[in-house]
Protein backbone atom coordinates (compact mmCIF):
# COMPACT_ATOMS: atom_id res chain seq x y z
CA UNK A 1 -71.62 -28.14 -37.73
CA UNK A 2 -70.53 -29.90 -34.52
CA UNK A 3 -73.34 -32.39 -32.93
CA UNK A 4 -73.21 -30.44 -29.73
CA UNK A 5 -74.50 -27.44 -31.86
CA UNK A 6 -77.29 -29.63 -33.08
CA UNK A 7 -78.50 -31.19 -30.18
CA UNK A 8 -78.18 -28.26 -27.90
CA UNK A 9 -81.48 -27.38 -29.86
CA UNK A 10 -83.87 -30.55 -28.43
CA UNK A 11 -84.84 -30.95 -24.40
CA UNK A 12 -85.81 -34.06 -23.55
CA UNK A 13 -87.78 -35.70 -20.48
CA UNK A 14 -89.12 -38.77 -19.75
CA UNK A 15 -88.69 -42.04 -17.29
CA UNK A 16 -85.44 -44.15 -18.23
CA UNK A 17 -84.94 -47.27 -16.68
CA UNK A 18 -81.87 -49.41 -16.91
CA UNK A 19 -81.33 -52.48 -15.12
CA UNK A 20 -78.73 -55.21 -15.80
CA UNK A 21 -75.99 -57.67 -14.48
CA UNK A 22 -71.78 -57.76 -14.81
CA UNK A 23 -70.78 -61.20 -13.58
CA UNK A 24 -67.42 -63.10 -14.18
CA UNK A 25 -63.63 -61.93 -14.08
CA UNK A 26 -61.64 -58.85 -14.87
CA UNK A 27 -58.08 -58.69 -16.03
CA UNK A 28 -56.20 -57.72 -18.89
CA UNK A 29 -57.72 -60.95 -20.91
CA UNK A 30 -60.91 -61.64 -19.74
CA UNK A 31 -64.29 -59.58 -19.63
CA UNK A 32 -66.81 -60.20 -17.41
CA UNK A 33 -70.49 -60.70 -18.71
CA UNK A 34 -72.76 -57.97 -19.05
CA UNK A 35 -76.41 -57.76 -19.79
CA UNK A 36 -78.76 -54.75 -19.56
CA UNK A 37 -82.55 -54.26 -20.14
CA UNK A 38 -83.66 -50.45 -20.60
CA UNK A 39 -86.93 -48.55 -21.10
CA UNK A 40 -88.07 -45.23 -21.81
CA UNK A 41 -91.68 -44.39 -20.93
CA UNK A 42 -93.67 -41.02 -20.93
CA UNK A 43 -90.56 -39.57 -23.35
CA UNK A 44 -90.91 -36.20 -24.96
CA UNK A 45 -88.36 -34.23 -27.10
CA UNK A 46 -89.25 -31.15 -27.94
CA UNK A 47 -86.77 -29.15 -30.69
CA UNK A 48 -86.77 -25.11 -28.87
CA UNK A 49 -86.64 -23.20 -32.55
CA UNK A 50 -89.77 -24.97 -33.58
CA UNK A 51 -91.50 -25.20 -30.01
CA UNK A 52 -92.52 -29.00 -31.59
CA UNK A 53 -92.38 -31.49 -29.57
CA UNK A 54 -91.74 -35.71 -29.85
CA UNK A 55 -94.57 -36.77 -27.34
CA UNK A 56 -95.86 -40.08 -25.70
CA UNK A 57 -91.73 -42.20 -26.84
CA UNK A 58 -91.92 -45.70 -25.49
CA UNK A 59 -88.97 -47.80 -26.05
CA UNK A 60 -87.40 -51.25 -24.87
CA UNK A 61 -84.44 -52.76 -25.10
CA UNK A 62 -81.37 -54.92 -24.00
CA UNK A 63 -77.71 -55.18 -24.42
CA UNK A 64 -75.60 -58.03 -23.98
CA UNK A 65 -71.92 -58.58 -24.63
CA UNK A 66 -72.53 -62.38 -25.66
CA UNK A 67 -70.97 -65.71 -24.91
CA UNK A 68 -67.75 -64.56 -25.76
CA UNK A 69 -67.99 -61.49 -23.73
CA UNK A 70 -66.72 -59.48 -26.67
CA UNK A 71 -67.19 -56.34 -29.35
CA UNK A 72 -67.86 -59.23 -31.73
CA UNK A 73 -70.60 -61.11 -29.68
CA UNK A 74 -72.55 -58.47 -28.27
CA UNK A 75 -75.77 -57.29 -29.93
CA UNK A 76 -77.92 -54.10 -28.84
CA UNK A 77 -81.49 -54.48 -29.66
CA UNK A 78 -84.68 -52.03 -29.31
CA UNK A 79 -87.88 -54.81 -29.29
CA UNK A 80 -90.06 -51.50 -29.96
CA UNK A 81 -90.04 -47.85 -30.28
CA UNK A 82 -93.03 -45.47 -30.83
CA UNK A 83 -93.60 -41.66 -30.75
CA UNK A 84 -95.47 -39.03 -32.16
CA UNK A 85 -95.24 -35.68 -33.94
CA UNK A 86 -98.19 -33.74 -33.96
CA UNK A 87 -100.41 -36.58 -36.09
CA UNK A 88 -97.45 -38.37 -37.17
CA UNK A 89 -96.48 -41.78 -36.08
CA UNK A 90 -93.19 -44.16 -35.90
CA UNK A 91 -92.75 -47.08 -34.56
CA UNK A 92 -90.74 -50.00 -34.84
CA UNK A 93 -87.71 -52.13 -33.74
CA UNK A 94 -83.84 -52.33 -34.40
CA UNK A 95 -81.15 -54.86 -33.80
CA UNK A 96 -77.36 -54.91 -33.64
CA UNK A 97 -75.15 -57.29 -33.42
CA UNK A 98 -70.89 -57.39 -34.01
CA UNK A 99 -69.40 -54.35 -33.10
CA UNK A 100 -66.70 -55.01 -35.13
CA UNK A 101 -68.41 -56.23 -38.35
CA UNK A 102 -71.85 -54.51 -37.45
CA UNK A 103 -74.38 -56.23 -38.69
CA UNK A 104 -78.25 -54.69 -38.64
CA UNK A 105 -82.17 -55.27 -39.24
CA UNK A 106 -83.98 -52.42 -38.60
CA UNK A 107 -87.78 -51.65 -39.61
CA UNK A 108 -89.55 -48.30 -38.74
CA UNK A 109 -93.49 -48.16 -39.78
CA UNK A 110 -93.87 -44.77 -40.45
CA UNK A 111 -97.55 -42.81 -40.84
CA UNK A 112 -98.48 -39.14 -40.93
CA UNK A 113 -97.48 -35.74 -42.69
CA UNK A 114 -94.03 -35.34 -44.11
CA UNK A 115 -94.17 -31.28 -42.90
CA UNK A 116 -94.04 -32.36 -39.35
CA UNK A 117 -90.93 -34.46 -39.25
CA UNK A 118 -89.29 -31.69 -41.51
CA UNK A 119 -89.86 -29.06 -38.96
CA UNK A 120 -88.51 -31.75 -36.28
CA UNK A 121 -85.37 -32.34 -38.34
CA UNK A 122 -84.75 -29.48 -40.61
CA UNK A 123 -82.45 -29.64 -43.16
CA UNK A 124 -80.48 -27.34 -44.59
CA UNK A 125 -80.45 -28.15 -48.78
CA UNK A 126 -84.56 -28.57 -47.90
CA UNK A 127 -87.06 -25.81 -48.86
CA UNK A 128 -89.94 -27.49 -48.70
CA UNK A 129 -91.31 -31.12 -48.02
CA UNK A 130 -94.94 -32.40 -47.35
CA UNK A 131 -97.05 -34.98 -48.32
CA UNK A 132 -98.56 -37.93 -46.34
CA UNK A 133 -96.41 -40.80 -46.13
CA UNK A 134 -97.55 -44.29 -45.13
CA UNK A 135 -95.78 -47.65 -45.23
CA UNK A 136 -92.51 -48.93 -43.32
CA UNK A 137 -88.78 -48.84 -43.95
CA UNK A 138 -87.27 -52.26 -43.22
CA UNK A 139 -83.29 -52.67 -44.08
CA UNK A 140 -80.79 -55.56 -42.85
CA UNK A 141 -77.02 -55.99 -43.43
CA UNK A 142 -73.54 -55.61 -42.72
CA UNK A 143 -71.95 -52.07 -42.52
CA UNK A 144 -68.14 -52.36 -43.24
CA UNK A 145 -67.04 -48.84 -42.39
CA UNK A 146 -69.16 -46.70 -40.12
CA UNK A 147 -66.39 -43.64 -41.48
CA UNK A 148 -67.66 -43.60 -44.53
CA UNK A 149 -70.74 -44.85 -45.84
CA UNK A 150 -70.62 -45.42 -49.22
CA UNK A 151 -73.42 -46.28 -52.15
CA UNK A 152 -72.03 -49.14 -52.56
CA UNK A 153 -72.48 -50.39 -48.87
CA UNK A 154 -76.00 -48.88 -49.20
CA UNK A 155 -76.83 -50.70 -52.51
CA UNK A 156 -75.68 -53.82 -50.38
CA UNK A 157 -78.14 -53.51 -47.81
CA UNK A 158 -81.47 -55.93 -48.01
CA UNK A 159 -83.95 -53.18 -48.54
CA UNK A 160 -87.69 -54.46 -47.95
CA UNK A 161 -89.10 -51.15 -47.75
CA UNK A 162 -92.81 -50.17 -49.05
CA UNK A 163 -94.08 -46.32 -49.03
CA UNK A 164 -97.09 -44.32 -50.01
CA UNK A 165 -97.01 -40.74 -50.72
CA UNK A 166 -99.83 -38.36 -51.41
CA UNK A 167 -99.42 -35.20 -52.47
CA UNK A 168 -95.82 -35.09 -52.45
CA UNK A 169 -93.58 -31.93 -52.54
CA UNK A 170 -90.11 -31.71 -52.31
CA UNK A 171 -87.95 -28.35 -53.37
CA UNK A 172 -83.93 -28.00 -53.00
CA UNK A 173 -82.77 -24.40 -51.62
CA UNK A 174 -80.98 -22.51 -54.30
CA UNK A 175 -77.40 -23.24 -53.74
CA UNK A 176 -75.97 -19.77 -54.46
């Protein structure tokens, strides 16, 4: 399945804002510096099949390509994200920093019924999932190849994550 195919499923509206600044010299050695603050207030995504919709997304950032005006200085950071699905929350932040080596810390604070981010982001191998989920996902560390994500980068990664469930369900489609 091609992304286009996927995402040609969700509209989206909202305010974005992007400001920033690109200062210095360009030639074939030298970058200039370039910083960016963006925002998205009153977002909404709503996924057509579903007629569900991602209401009331806030989110704030910055970019910057660092002192050395380079893939390996700059660093892409959300201070905060929130949204909604019907009574379900997320919020939370996520940095980024060395394109090259990327290095992340990400945490998410996640509330509400399990159902409603299912219908949001179905999944094919997934029959059914519910349950109320509470607690936050927080992960940090260094992914080595974006290609292919492996379980041993994954095993790598600091993992300070905490979760409630209640009244879990979770069934696999028959794989015929």
């Amino acid at each position: 399945v091609q992304w286009k195919e996927i995402i040609s499923d969700y509209k989206s509206s909202g305010n974005l804002t992007i400001g920033g600044n690109i200062s210095g010299i360009v030639d074939y050695k030298t970058l200039p510096s370039i910083t960016a603050q963006f925002s998205i207030n009153q977002g909404s995504v709503n996924y057509q099949p579903q007629n569900m919709t991602m209401k009331d997304i806030v989110l704030h950032g910055r970019f910057s390509n660092g002192k050395m005006h380079s893939a390996q200085s700059t660093t892409i950071t959300v201070d905060s994200f929130q949204t909604t699905v019907k009574q379900s929350t997320i919020s939370g932040y996520f940095n980024l920093k060395n394109l090259t080596a990327p290095h992340f810390t990400t945490r998410f604070d996640i509330n509400g019924a399990l159902q409603s981010w299912a219908q949001f982001f179905p999944m094919d191998s997934i029959e059914i999932l519910s349950g109320n989920l509470a607690g936050h996902l927080a992960l940090s560390g260094t992914l080595k190849n974006l290609d292919s994500l492996t379980t041993e980068t994954i095993k790598s990664l600091k993992n300070n994550s905490r979760f409630s469930l209640q009244n879990g369900a979770l069934k696999f489609k028959n794989q015929s």
